[in-house]
PDB file of N, CA and C in Angstrom:
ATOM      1  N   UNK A   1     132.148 100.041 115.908  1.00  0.00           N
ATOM      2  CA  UNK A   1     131.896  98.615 115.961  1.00  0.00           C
ATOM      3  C   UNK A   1     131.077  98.211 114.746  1.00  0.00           C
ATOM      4  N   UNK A   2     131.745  97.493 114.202  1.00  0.00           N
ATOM      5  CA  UNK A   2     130.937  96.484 112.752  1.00  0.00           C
ATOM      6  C   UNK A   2     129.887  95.962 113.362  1.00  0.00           C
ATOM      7  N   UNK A   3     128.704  95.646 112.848  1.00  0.00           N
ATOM      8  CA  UNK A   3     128.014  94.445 113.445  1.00  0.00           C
ATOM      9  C   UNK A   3     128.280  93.077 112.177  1.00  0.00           C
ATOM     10  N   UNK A   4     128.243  91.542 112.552  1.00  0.00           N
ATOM     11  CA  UNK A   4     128.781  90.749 111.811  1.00  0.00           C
ATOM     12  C   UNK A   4     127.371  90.628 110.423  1.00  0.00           C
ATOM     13  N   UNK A   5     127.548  90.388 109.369  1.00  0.00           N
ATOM     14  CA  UNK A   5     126.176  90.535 108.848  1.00  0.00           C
ATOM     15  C   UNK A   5     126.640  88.430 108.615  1.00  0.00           C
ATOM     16  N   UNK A   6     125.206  88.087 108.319  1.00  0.00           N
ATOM     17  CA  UNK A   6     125.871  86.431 108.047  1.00  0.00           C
ATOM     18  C   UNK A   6     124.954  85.937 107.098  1.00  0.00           C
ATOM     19  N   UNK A   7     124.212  87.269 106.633  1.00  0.00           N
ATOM     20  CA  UNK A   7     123.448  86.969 105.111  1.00  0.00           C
ATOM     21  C   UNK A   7     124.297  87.417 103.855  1.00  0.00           C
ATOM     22  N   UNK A   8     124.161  87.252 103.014  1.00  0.00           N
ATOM     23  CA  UNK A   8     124.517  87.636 101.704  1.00  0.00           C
ATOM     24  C   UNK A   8     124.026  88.861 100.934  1.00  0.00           C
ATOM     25  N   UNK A   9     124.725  90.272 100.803  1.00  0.00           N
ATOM     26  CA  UNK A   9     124.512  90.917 100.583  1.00  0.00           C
ATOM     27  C   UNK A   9     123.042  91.082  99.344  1.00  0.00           C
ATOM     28  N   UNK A  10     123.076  90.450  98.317  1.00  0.00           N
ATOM     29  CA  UNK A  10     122.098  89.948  97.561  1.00  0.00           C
ATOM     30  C   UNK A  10     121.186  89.572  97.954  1.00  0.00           C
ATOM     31  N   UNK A  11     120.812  89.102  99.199  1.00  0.00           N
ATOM     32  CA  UNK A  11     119.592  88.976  99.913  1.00  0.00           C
ATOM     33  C   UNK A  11     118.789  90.403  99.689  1.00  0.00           C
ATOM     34  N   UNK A  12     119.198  91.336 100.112  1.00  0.00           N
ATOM     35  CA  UNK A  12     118.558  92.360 100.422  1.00  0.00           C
ATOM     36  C   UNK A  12     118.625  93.282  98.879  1.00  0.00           C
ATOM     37  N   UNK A  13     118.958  92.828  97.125  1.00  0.00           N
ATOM     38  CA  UNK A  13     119.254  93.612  96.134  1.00  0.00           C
ATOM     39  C   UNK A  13     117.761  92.994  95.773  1.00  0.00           C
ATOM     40  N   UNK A  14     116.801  92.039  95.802  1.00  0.00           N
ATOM     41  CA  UNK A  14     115.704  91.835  95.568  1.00  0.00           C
ATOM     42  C   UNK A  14     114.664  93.463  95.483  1.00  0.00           C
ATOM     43  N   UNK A  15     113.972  93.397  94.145  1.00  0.00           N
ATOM     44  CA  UNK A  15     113.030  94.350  94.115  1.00  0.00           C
ATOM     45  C   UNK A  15     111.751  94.458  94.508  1.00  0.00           C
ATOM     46  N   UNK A  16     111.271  92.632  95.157  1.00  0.00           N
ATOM     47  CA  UNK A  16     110.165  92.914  95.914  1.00  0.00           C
ATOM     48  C   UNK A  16     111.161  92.706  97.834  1.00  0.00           C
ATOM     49  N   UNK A  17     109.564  93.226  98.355  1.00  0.00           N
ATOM     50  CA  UNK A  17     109.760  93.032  99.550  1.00  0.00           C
ATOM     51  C   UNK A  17     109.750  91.014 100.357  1.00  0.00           C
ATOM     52  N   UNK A  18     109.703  90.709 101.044  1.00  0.00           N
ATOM     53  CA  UNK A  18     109.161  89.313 101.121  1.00  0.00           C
ATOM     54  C   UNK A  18     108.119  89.320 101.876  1.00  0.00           C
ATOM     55  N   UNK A  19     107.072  88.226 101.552  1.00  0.00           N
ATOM     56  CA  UNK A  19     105.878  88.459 101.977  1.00  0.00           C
ATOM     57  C   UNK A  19     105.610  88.917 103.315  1.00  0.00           C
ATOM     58  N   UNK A  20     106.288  88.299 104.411  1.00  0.00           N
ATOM     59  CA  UNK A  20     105.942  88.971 106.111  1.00  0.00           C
ATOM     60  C   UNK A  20     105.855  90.793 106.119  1.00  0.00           C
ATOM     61  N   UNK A  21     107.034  91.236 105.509  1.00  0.00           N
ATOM     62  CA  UNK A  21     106.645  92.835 105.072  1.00  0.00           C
ATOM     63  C   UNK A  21     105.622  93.382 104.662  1.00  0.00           C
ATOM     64  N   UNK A  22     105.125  92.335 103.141  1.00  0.00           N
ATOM     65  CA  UNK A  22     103.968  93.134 102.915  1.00  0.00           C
ATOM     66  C   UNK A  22     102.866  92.878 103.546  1.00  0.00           C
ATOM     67  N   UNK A  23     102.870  91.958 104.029  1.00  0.00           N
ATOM     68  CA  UNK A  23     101.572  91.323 105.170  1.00  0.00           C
ATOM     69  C   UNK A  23     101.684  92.639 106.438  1.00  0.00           C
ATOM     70  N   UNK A  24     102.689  92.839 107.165  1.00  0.00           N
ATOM     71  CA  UNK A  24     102.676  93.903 107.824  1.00  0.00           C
ATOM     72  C   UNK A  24     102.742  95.356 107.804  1.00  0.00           C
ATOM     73  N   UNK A  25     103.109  95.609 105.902  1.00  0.00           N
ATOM     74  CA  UNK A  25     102.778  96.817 104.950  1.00  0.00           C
ATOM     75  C   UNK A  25     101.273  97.094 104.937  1.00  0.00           C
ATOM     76  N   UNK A  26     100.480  96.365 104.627  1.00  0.00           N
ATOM     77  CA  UNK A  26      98.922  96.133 104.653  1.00  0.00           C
ATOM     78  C   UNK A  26      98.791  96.172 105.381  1.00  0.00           C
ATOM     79  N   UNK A  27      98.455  95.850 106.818  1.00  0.00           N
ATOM     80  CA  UNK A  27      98.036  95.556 107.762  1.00  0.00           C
ATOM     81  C   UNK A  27      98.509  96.297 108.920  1.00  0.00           C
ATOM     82  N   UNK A  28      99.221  97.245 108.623  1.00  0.00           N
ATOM     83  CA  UNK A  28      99.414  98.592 109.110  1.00  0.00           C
ATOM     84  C   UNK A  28      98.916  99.746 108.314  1.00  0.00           C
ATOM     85  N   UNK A  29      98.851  99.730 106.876  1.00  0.00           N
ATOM     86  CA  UNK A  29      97.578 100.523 105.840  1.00  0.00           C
ATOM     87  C   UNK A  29      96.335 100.638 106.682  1.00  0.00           C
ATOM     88  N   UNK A  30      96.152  99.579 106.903  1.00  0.00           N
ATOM     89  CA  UNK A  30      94.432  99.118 107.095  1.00  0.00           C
ATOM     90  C   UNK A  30      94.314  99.843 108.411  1.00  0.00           C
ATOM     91  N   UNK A  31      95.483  99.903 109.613  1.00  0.00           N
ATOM     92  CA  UNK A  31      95.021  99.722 110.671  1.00  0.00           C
ATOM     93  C   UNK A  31      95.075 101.523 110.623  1.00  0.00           C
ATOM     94  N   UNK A  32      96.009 102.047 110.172  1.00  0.00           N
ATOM     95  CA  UNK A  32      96.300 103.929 110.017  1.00  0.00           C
ATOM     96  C   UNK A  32      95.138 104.060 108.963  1.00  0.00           C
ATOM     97  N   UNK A  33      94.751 103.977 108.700  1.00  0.00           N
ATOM     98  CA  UNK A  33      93.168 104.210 108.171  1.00  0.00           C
ATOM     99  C   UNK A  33      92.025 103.985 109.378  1.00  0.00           C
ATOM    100  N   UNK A  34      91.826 103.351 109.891  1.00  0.00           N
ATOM    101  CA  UNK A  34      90.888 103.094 110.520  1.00  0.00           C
ATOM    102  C   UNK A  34      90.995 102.456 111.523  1.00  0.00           C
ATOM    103  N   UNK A  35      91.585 102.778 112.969  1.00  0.00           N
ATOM    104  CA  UNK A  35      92.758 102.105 114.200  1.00  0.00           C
ATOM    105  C   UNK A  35      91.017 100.971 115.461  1.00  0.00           C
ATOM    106  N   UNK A  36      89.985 101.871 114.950  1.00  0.00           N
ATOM    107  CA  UNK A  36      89.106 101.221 115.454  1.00  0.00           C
ATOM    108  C   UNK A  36      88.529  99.707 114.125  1.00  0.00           C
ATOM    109  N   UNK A  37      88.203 100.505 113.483  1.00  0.00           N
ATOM    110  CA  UNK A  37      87.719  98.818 112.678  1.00  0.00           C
ATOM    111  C   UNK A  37      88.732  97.703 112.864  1.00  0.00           C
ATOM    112  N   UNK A  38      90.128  98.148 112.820  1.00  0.00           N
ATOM    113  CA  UNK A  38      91.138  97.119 112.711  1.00  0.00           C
ATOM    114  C   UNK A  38      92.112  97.084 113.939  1.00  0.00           C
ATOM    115  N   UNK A  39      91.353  97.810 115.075  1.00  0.00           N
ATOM    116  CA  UNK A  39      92.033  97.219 116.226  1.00  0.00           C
ATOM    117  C   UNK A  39      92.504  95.995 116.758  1.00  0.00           C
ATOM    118  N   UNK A  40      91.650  94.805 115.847  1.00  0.00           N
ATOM    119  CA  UNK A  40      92.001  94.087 116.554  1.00  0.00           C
ATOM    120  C   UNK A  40      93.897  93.013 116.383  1.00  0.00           C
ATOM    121  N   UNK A  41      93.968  94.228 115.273  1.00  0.00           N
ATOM    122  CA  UNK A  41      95.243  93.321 114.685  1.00  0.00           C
ATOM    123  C   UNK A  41      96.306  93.171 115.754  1.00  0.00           C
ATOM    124  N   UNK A  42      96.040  94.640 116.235  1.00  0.00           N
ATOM    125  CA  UNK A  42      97.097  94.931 117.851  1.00  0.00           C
ATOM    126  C   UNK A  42      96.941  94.466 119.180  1.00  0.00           C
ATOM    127  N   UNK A  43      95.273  93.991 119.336  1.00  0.00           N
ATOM    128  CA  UNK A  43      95.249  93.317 120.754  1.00  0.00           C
ATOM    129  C   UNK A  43      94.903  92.103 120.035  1.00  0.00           C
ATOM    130  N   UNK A  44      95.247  91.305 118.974  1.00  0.00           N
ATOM    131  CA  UNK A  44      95.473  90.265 118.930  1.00  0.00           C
ATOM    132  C   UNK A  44      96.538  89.812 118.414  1.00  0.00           C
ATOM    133  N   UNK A  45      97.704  90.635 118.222  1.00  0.00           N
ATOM    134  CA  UNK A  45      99.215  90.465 118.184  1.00  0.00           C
ATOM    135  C   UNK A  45      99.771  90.592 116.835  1.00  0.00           C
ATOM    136  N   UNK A  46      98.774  90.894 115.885  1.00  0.00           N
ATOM    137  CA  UNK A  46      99.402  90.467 114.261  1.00  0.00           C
ATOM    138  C   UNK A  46      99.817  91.567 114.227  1.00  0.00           C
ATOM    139  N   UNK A  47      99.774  92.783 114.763  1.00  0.00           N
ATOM    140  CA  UNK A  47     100.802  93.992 114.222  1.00  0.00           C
ATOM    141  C   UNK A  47     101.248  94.275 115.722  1.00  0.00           C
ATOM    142  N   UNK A  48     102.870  94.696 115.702  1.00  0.00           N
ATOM    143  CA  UNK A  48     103.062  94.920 117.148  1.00  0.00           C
ATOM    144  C   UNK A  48     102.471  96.349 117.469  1.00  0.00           C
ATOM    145  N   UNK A  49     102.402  96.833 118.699  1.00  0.00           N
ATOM    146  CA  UNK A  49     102.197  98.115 119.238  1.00  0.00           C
ATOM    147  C   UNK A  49     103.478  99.466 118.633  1.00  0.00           C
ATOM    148  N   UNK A  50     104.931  98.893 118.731  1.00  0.00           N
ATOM    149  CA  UNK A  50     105.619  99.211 117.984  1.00  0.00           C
ATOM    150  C   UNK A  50     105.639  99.759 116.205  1.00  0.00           C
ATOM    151  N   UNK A  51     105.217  98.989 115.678  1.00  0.00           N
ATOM    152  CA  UNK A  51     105.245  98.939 114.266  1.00  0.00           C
ATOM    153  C   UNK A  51     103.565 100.261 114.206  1.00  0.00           C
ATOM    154  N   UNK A  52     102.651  99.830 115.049  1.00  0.00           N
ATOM    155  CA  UNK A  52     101.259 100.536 114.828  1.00  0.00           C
ATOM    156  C   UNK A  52     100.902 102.175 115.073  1.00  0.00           C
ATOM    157  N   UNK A  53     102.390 102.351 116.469  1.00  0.00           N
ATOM    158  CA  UNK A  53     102.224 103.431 116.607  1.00  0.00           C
ATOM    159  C   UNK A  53     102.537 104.563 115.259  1.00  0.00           C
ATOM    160  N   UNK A  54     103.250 104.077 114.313  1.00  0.00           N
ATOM    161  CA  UNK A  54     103.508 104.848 112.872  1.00  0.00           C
ATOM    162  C   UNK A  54     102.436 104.548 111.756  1.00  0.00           C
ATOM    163  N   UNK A  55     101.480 103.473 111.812  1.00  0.00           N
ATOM    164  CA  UNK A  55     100.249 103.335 110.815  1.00  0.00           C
ATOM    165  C   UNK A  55      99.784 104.455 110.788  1.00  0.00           C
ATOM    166  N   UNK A  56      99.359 105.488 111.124  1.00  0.00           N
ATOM    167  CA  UNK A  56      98.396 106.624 110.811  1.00  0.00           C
ATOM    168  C   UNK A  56      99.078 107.105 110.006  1.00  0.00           C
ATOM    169  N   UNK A  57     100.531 107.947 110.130  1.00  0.00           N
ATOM    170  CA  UNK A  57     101.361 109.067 109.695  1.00  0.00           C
ATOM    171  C   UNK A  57     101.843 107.724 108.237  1.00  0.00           C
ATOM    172  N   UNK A  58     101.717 106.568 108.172  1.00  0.00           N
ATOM    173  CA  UNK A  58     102.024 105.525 106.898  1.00  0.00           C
ATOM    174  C   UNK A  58     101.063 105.596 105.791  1.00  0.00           C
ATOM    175  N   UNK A  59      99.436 105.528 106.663  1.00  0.00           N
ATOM    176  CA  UNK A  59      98.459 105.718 106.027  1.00  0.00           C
ATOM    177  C   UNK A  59      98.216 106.764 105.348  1.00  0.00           C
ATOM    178  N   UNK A  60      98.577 107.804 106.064  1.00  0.00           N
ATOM    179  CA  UNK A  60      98.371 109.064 105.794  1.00  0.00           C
ATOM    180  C   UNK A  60      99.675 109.806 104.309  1.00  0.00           C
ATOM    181  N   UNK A  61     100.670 109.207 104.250  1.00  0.00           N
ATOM    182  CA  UNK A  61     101.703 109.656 102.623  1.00  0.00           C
ATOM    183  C   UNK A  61     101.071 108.660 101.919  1.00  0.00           C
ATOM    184  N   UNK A  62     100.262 107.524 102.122  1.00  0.00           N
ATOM    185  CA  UNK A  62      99.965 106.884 100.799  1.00  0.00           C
ATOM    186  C   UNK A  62      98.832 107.018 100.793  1.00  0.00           C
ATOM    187  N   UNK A  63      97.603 108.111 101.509  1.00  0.00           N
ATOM    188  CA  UNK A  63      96.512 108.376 100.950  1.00  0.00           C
ATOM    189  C   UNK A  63      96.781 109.778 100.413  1.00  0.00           C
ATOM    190  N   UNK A  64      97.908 110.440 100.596  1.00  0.00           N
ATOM    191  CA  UNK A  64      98.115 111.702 100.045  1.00  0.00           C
ATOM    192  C   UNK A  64      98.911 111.566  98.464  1.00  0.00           C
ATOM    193  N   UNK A  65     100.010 110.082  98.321  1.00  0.00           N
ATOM    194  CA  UNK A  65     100.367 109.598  97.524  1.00  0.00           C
ATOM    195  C   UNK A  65      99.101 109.659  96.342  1.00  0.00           C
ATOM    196  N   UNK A  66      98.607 108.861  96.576  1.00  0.00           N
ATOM    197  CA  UNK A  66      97.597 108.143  95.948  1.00  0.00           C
ATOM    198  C   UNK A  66      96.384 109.166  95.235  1.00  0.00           C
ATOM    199  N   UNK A  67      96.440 110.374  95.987  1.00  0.00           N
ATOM    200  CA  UNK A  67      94.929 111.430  95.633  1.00  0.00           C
ATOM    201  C   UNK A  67      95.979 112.302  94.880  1.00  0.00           C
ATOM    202  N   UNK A  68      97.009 112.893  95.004  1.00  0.00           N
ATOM    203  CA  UNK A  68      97.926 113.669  94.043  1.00  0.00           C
ATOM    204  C   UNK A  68      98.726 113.163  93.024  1.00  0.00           C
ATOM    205  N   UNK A  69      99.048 111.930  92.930  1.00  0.00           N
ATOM    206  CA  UNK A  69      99.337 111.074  92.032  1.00  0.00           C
ATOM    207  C   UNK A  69      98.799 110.040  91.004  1.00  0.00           C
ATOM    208  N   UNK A  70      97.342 109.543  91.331  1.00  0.00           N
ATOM    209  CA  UNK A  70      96.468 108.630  90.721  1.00  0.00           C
ATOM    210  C   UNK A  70      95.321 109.028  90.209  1.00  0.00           C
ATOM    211  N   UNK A  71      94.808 109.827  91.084  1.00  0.00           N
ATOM    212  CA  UNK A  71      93.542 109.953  91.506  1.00  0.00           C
ATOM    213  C   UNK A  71      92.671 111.078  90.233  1.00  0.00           C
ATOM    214  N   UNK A  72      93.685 112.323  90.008  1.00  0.00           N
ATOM    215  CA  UNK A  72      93.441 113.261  88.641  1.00  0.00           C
ATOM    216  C   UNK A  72      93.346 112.063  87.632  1.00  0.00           C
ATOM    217  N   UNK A  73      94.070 111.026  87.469  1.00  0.00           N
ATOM    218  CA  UNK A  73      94.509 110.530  85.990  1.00  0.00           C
ATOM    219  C   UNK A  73      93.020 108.984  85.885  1.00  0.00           C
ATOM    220  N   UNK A  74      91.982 109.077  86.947  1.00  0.00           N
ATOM    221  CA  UNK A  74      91.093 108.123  87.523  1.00  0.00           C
ATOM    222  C   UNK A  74      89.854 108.665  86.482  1.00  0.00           C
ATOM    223  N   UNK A  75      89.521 108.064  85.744  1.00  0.00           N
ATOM    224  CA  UNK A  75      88.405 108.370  84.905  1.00  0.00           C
ATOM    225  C   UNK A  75      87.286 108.211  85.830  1.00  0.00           C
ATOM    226  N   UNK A  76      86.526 109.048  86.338  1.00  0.00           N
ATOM    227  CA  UNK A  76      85.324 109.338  87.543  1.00  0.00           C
ATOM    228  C   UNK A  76      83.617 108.262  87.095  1.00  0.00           C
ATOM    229  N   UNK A  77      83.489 107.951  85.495  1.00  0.00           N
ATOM    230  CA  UNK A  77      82.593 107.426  85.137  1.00  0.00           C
ATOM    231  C   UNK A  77      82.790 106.115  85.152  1.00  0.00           C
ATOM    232  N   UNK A  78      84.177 105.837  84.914  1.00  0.00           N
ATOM    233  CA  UNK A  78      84.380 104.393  85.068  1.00  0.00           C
ATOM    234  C   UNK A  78      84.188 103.788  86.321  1.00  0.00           C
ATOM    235  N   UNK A  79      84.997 104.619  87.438  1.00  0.00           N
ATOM    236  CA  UNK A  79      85.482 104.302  88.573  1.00  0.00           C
ATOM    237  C   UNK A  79      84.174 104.073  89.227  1.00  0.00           C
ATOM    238  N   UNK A  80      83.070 104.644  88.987  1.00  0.00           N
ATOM    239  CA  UNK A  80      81.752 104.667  89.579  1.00  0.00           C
ATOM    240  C   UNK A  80      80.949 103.355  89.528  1.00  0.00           C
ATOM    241  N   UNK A  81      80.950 102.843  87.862  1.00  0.00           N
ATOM    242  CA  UNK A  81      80.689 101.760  87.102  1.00  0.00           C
ATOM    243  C   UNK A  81      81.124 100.495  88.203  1.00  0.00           C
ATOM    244  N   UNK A  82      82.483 100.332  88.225  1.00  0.00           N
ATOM    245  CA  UNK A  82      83.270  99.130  89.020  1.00  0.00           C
ATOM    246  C   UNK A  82      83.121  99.262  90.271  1.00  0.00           C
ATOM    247  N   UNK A  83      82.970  99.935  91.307  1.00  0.00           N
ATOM    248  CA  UNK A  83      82.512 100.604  92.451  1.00  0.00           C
ATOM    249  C   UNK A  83      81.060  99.740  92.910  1.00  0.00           C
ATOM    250  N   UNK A  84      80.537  99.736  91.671  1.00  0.00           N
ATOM    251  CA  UNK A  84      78.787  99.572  92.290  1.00  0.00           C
ATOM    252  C   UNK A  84      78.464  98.360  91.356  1.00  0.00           C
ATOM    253  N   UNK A  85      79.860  97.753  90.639  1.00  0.00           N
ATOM    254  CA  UNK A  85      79.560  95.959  89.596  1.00  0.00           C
ATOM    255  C   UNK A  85      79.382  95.065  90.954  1.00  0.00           C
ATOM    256  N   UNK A  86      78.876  94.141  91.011  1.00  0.00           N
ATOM    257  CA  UNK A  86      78.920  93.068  91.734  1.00  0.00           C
ATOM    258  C   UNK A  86      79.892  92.316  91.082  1.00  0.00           C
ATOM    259  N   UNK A  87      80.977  92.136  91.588  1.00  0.00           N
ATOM    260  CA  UNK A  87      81.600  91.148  91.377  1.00  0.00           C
ATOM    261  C   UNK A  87      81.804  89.298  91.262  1.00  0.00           C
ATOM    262  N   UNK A  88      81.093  89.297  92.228  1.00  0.00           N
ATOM    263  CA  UNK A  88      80.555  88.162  92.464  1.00  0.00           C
ATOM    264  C   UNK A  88      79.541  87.113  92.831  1.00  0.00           C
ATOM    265  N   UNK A  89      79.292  86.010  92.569  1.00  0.00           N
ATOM    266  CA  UNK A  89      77.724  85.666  92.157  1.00  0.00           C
ATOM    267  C   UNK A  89      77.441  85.357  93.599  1.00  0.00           C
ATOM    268  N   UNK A  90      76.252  85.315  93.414  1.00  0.00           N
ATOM    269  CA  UNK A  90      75.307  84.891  95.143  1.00  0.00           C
ATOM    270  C   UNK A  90      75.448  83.675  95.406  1.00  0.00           C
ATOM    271  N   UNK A  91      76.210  83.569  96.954  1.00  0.00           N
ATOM    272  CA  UNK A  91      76.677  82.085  97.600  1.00  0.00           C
ATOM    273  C   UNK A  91      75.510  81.440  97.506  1.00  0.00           C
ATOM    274  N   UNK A  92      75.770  79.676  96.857  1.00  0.00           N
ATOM    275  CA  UNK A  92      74.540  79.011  96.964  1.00  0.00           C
ATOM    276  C   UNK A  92      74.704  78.586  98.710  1.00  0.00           C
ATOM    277  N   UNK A  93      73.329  78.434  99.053  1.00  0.00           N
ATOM    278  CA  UNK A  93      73.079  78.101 100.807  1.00  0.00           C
ATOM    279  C   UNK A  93      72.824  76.211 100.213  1.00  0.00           C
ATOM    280  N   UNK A  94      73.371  76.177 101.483  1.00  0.00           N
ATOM    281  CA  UNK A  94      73.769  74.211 101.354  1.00  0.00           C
ATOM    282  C   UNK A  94      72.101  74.037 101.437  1.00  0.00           C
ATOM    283  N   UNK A  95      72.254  72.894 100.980  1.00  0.00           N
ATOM    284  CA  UNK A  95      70.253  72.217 101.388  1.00  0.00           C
ATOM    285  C   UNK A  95      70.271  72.242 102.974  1.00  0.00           C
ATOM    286  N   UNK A  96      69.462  71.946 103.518  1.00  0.00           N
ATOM    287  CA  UNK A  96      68.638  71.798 104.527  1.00  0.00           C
ATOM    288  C   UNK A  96      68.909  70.124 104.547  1.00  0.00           C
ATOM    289  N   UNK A  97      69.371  69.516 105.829  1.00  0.00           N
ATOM    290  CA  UNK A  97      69.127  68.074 105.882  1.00  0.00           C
ATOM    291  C   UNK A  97      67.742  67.849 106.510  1.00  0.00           C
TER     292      UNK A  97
END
């Protein structure tokens, strides 16, 4: 059995993903890293239970990706430098009425 497709093959020859993917690419990163800090994505519905039960084993080839592939070629003095820059300036606090 065919199933009918009723998109256009070219839909899917695009080299990025479209944003709902990567929103749920991330946000399954985040959650297979750390299922308690970012629990709440799952009991508050933004990642299904479905999609979450594979975040760890997701998290886990792109932190292995990332340390055998990036991580040798990571200049250690720099990385330290940007690590501990403040990036950004101190929120001014509104006046006092």
């Amino acid at each position: 059995m065919n199933p009918k497709v009723t998109v256009p093959v070219s839909a899917f020859s695009d080299m990025h993903s479209p944003p709902p993917t990567r929103f749920y690419n991330m946000i399954c990163l985040a959650y297979g890293a750390d299922s308690n800090l970012f629990g709440d994505f799952v009991t508050k519905g933004y990642l299904p239970e479905m999609r979450a039960k594979d975040c760890r084993r997701e998290y886990g080839e792109v932190h292995y990706a990332f340390n055998t592939l990036i991580l040798p070629h990571v200049d250690k003095a720099i990385a330290q430098k940007v690590l501990h820059k403040d990036w950004l300036p101190e929120a001014a606090r509104p006046t006092p009425r």
